[in-house]
Protein backbone atom coordinates (compact mmCIF):
# COMPACT_ATOMS: atom_id res chain seq x y z
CA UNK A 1 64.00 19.70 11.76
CA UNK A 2 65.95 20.97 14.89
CA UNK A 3 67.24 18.69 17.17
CA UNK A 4 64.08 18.43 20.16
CA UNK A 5 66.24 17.79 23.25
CA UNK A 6 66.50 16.72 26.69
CA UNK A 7 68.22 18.74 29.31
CA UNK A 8 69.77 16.16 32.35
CA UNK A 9 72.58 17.04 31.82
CA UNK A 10 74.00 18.74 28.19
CA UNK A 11 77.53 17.95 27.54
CA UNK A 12 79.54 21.25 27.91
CA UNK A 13 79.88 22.65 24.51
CA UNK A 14 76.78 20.93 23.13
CA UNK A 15 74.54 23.71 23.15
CA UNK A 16 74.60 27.37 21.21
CA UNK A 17 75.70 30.43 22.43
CA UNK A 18 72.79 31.64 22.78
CA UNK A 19 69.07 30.67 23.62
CA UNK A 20 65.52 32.64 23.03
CA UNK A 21 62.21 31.93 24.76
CA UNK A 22 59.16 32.19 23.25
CA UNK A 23 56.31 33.18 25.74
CA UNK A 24 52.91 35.05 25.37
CA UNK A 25 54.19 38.10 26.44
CA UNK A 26 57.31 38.68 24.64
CA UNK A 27 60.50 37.16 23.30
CA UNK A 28 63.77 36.80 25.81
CA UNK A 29 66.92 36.39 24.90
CA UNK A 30 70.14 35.23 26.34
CA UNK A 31 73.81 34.35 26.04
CA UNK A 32 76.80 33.73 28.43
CA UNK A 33 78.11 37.45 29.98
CA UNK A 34 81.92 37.86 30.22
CA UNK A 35 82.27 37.34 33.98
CA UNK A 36 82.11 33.35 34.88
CA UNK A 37 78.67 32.34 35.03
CA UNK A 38 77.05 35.38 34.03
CA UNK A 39 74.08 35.57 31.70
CA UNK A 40 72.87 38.72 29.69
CA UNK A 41 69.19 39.04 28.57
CA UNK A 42 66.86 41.29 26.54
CA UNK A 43 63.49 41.60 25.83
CA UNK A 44 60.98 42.16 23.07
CA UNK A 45 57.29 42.85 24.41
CA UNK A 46 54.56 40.90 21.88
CA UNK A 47 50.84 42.07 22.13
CA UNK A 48 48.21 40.08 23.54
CA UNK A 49 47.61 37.14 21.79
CA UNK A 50 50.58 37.34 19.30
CA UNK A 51 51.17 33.37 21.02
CA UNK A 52 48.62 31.41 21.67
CA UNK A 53 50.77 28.18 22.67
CA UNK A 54 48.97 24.35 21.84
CA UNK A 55 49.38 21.28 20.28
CA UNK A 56 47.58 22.44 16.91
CA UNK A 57 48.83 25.01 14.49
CA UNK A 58 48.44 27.96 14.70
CA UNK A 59 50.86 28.66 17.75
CA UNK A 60 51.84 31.75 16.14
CA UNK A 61 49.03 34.46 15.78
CA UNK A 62 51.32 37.03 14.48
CA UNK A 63 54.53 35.03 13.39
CA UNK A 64 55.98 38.48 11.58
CA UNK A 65 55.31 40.26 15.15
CA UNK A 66 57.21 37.48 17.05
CA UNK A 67 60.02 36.80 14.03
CA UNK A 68 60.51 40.92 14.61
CA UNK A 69 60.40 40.56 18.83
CA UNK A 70 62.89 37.68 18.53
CA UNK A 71 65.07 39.73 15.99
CA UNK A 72 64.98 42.78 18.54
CA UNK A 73 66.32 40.76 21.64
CA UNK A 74 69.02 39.00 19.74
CA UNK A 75 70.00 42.68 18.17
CA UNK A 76 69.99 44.20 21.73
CA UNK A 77 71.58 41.20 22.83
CA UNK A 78 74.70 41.65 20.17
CA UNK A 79 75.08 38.09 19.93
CA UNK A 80 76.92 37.37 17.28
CA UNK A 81 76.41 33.23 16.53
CA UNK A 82 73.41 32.88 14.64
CA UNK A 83 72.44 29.35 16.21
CA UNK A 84 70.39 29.09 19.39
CA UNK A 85 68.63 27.03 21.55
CA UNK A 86 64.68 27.59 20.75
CA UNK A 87 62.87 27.07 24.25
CA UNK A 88 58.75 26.63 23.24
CA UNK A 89 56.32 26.92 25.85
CA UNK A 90 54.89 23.49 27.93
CA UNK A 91 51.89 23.59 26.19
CA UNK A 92 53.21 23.08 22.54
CA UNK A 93 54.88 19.96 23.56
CA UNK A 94 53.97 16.80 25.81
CA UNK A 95 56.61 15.73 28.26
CA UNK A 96 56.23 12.26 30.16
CA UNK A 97 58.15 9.90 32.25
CA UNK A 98 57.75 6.02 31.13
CA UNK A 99 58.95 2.88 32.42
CA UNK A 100 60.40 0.24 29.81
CA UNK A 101 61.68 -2.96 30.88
CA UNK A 102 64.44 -2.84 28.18
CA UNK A 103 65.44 -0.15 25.37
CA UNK A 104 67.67 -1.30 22.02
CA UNK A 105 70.59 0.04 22.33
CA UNK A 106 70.71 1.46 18.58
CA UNK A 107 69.07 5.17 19.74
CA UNK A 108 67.02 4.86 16.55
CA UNK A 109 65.37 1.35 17.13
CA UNK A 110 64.96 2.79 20.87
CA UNK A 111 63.19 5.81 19.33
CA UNK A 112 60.52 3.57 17.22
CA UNK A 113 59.93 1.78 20.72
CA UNK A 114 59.19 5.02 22.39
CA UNK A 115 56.84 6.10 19.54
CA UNK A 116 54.60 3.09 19.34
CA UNK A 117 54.23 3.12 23.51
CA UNK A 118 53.11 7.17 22.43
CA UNK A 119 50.56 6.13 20.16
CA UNK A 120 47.51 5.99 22.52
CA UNK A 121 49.13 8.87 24.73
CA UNK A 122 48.93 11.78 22.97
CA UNK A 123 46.53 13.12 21.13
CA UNK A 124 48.36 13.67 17.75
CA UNK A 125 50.16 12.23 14.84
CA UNK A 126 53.47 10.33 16.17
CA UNK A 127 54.86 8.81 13.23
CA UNK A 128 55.75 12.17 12.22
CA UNK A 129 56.50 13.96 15.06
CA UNK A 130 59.80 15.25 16.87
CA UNK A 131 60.27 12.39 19.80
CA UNK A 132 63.30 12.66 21.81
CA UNK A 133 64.01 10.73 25.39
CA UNK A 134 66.58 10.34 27.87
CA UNK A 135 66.95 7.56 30.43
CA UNK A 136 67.01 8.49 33.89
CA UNK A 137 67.31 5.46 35.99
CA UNK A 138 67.20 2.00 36.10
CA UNK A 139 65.82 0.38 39.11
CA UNK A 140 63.96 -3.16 39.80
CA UNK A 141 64.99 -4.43 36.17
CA UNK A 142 63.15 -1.33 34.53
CA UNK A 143 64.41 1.25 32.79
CA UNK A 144 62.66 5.37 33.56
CA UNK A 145 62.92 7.42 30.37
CA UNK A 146 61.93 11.10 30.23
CA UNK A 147 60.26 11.41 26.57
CA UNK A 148 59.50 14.79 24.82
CA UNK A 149 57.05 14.65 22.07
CA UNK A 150 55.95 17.75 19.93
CA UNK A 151 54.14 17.46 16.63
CA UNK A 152 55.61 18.20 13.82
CA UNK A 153 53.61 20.58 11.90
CA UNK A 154 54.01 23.00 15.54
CA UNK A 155 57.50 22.37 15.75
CA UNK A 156 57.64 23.67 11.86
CA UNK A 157 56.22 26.52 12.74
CA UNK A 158 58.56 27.67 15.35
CA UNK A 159 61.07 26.51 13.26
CA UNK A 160 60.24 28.74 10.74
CA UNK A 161 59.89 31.64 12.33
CA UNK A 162 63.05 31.50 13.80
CA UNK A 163 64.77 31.23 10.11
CA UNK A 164 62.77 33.27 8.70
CA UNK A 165 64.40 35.73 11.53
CA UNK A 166 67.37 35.07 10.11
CA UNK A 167 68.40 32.51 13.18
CA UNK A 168 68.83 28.56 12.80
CA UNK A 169 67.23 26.52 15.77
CA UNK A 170 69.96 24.35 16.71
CA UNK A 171 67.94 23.27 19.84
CA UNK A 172 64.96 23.31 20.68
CA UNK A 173 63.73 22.69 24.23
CA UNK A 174 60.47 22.83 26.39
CA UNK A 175 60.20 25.61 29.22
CA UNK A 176 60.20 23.31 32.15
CA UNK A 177 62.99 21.43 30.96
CA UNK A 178 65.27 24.05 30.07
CA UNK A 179 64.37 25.89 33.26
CA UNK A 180 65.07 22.97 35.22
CA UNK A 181 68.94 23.21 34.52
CA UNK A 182 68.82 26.47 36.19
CA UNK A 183 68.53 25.08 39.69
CA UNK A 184 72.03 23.91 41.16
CA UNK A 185 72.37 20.98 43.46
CA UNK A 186 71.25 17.60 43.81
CA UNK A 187 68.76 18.17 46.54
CA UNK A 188 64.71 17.32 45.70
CA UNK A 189 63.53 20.30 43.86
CA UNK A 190 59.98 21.19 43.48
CA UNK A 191 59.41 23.86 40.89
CA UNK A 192 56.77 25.64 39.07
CA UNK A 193 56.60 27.43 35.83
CA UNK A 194 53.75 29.65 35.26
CA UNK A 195 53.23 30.73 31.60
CA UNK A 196 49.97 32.56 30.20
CA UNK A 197 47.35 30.13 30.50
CA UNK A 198 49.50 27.05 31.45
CA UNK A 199 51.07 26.14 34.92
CA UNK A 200 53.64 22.71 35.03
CA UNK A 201 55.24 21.72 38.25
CA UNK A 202 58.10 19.07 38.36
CA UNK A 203 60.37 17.18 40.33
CA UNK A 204 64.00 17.10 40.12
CA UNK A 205 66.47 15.00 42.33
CA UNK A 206 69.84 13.73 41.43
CA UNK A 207 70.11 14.86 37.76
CA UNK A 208 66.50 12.68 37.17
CA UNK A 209 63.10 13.92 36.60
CA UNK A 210 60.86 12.90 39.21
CA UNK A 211 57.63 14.37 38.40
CA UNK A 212 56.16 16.45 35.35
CA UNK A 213 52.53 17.62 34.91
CA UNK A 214 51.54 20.51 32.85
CA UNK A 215 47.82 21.29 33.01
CA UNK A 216 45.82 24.62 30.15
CA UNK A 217 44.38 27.27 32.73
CA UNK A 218 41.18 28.42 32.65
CA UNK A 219 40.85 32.07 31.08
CA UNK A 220 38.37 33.16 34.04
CA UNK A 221 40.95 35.20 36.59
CA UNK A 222 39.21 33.53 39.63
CA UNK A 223 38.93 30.39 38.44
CA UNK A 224 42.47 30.58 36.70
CA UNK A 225 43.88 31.01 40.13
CA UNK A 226 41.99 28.26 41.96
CA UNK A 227 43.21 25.53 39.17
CA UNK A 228 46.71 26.99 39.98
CA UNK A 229 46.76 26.62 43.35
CA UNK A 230 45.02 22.75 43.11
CA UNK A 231 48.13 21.97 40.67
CA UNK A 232 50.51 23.19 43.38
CA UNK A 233 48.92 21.38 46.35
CA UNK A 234 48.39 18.07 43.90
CA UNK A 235 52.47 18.41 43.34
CA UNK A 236 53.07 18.97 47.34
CA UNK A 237 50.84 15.59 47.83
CA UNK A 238 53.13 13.81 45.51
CA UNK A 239 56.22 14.99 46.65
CA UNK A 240 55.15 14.46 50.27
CA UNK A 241 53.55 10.80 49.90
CA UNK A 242 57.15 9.74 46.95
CA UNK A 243 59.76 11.67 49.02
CA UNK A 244 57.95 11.68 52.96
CA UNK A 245 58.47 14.97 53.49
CA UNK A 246 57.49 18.38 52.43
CA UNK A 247 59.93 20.84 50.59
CA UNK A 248 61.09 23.48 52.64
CA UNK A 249 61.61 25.90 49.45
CA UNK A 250 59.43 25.71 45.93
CA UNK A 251 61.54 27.68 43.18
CA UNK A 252 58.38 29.37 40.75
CA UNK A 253 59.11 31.17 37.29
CA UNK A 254 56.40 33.42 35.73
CA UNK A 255 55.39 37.12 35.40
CA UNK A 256 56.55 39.31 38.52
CA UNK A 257 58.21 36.27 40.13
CA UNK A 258 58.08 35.09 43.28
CA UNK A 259 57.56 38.42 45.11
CA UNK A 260 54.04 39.08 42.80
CA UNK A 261 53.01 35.13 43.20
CA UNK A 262 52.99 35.47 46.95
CA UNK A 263 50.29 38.49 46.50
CA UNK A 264 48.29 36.00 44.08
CA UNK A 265 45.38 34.17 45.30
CA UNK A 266 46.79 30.71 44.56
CA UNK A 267 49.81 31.27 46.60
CA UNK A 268 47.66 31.99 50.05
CA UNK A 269 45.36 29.11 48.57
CA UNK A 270 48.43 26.62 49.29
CA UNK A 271 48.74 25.51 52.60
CA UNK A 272 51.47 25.02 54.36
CA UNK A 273 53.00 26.85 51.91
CA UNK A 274 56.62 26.15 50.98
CA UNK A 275 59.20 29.67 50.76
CA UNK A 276 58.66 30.79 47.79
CA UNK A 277 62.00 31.81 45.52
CA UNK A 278 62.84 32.44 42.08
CA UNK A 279 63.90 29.75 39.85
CA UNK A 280 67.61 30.77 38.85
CA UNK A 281 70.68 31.26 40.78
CA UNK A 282 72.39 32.42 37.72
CA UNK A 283 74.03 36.33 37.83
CA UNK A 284 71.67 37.87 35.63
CA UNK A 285 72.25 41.44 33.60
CA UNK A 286 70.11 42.83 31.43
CA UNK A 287 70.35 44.62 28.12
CA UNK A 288 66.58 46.20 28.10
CA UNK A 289 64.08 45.59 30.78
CA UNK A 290 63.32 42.20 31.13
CA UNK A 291 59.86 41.33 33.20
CA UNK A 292 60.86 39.59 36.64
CA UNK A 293 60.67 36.05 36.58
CA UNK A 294 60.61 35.14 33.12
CA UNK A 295 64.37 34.11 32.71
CA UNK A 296 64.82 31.18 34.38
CA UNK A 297 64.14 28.93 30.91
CA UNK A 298 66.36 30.63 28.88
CA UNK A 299 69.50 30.78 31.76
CA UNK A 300 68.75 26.93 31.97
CA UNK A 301 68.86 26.21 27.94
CA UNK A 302 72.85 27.93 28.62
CA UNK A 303 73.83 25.47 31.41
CA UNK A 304 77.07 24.25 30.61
């Protein structure tokens, strides 16, 4: 089983040359460009419904059609390591920020700590499943983790699909949290990441997750739209009433970007609204045409 990691912050080196996002619209690659901080991407298109991302098997409608998109963008890419980062989407995985008052410091006796306090928190098997967490902070004699939980049988899947590709999932990260690494500074940072049928917004400040809620969509366009916008204000409320003040920016990742989520209904469904920008400051080049907005996960996963 890959290695299900955190992202604040990876050690330089730690990571592959090269990371691949799974999403319900196609497969993106990327790896580090020649010029300092540059990032090359390509894209493989999947039909609809080729991913159907969840916390039960199947994730994978069409794993040959996605083995063969992911095989296209790494070919166009001309990467030549054969070990990436694997980013899944939010929904395959449960991310969650827990208090503990202490943590053994042996990172396996830690981990069976986290799992039994994940027993009655997620709705699936946790004995067996990937569990990975990072401490944040410690403040007031308590310690704030960020967990990651995926079960296993979905993380096999992926997995597979990926070797079956020909490609060995070194790492393999949620969307959120790889995206996350995209954003540079140490500022509050309130971001979402729009995916499909799945919206998460977080809250960064200071290399430490504030805030992470992912929420499934409704399939209903209208009604899809109005459960977007409620997670956005709900995230504004929190970041207003923990941080007592609004964000003058929100950085969003998902299909068309920022400039085609300001024409959406959700967006004129926030107010105030927040500027709205894309979620990566990295110099970006492209290899086929990649969709706007969708890169910001996999130009996080190579933050070095």
């Amino acid at each position: 089983m890959a290695n299900l990691e955190n992202f604040f912050k990876p050690v330089p080196g730690s990571r592959p040359k090269a990371a691949c996002e799974i999403r319900p619209e196609g497969v993106i690659a990327a790896r580090p460009g020649k010029k300092h901080g540059e990032i090359v991407t390509a894209f493989a298109p999947l039909r609809e419904g080729a991913v159907a991302p969840g916390l039960k098997v199947p994730n994978l409608m069409d794993a040959h059609a996605v083995g063969a998109a992911l095989e296209s963008a790494m070919d166009s890419l001309g990467a030549r390591s054969k070990e990436l980062t694997l980013v899944v989407p939010d929904a395959s995985a449960r991310v969650l920020l827990l208090d503990f008052d202490e943590l053994p410091s042996r990172r396996q006796e830690a981990l069976a700590v986290v799992r039994f306090r994940l027993r009655k928190m997620v709705p699936f098997d946790v004995e067996n499943a990937a569990v990975s967490y990072q401490v944040m902070a410690e403040k007031n004699g308590q310690l704030s983790a960020l967990v990651t939980v995926m079960p296993a049988d979905v993380l096999a899947e992926y997995e597979t699909m990926v070797r079956d590709a020909g490609y060995e999932p070194a790492v393999v990260l949620p969307s959120t949290l790889a995206a996350a690494a995209a954003v540079e500074g140490d500022s509050a940072i309130l971001m979402v990441n729009h995916s499909g049928t799945s919206v998460t917004t977080a809250v960064t400040q200071d290399n430490e997750m504030l805030l992470h809620r992912s929420m499934d969509l409704p399939a209903e366009p209208q009604a899809r739209e109005e459960e977007m916008a409620q997670a956005v204000i709900t995230a504004l409320a929190w970041y207003e009433d923990t941080l007592s003040r609004l964000p003058s920016t929100m950085y969003y990742a998902g299909p068309g970007g920022a400039s085609a989520a300001l024409q959406s209904r959700w967006a004129a469904l926030v107010q105030p609204a927040p500027k709205l920008v894309d979620l990566t400051s990295a110099d970006v080049s492209a290899m086929t045409t990649v969709p706007p907005g969708v890169v910001a996960s996999v130009t996080g996963a190579l933050a070095r």
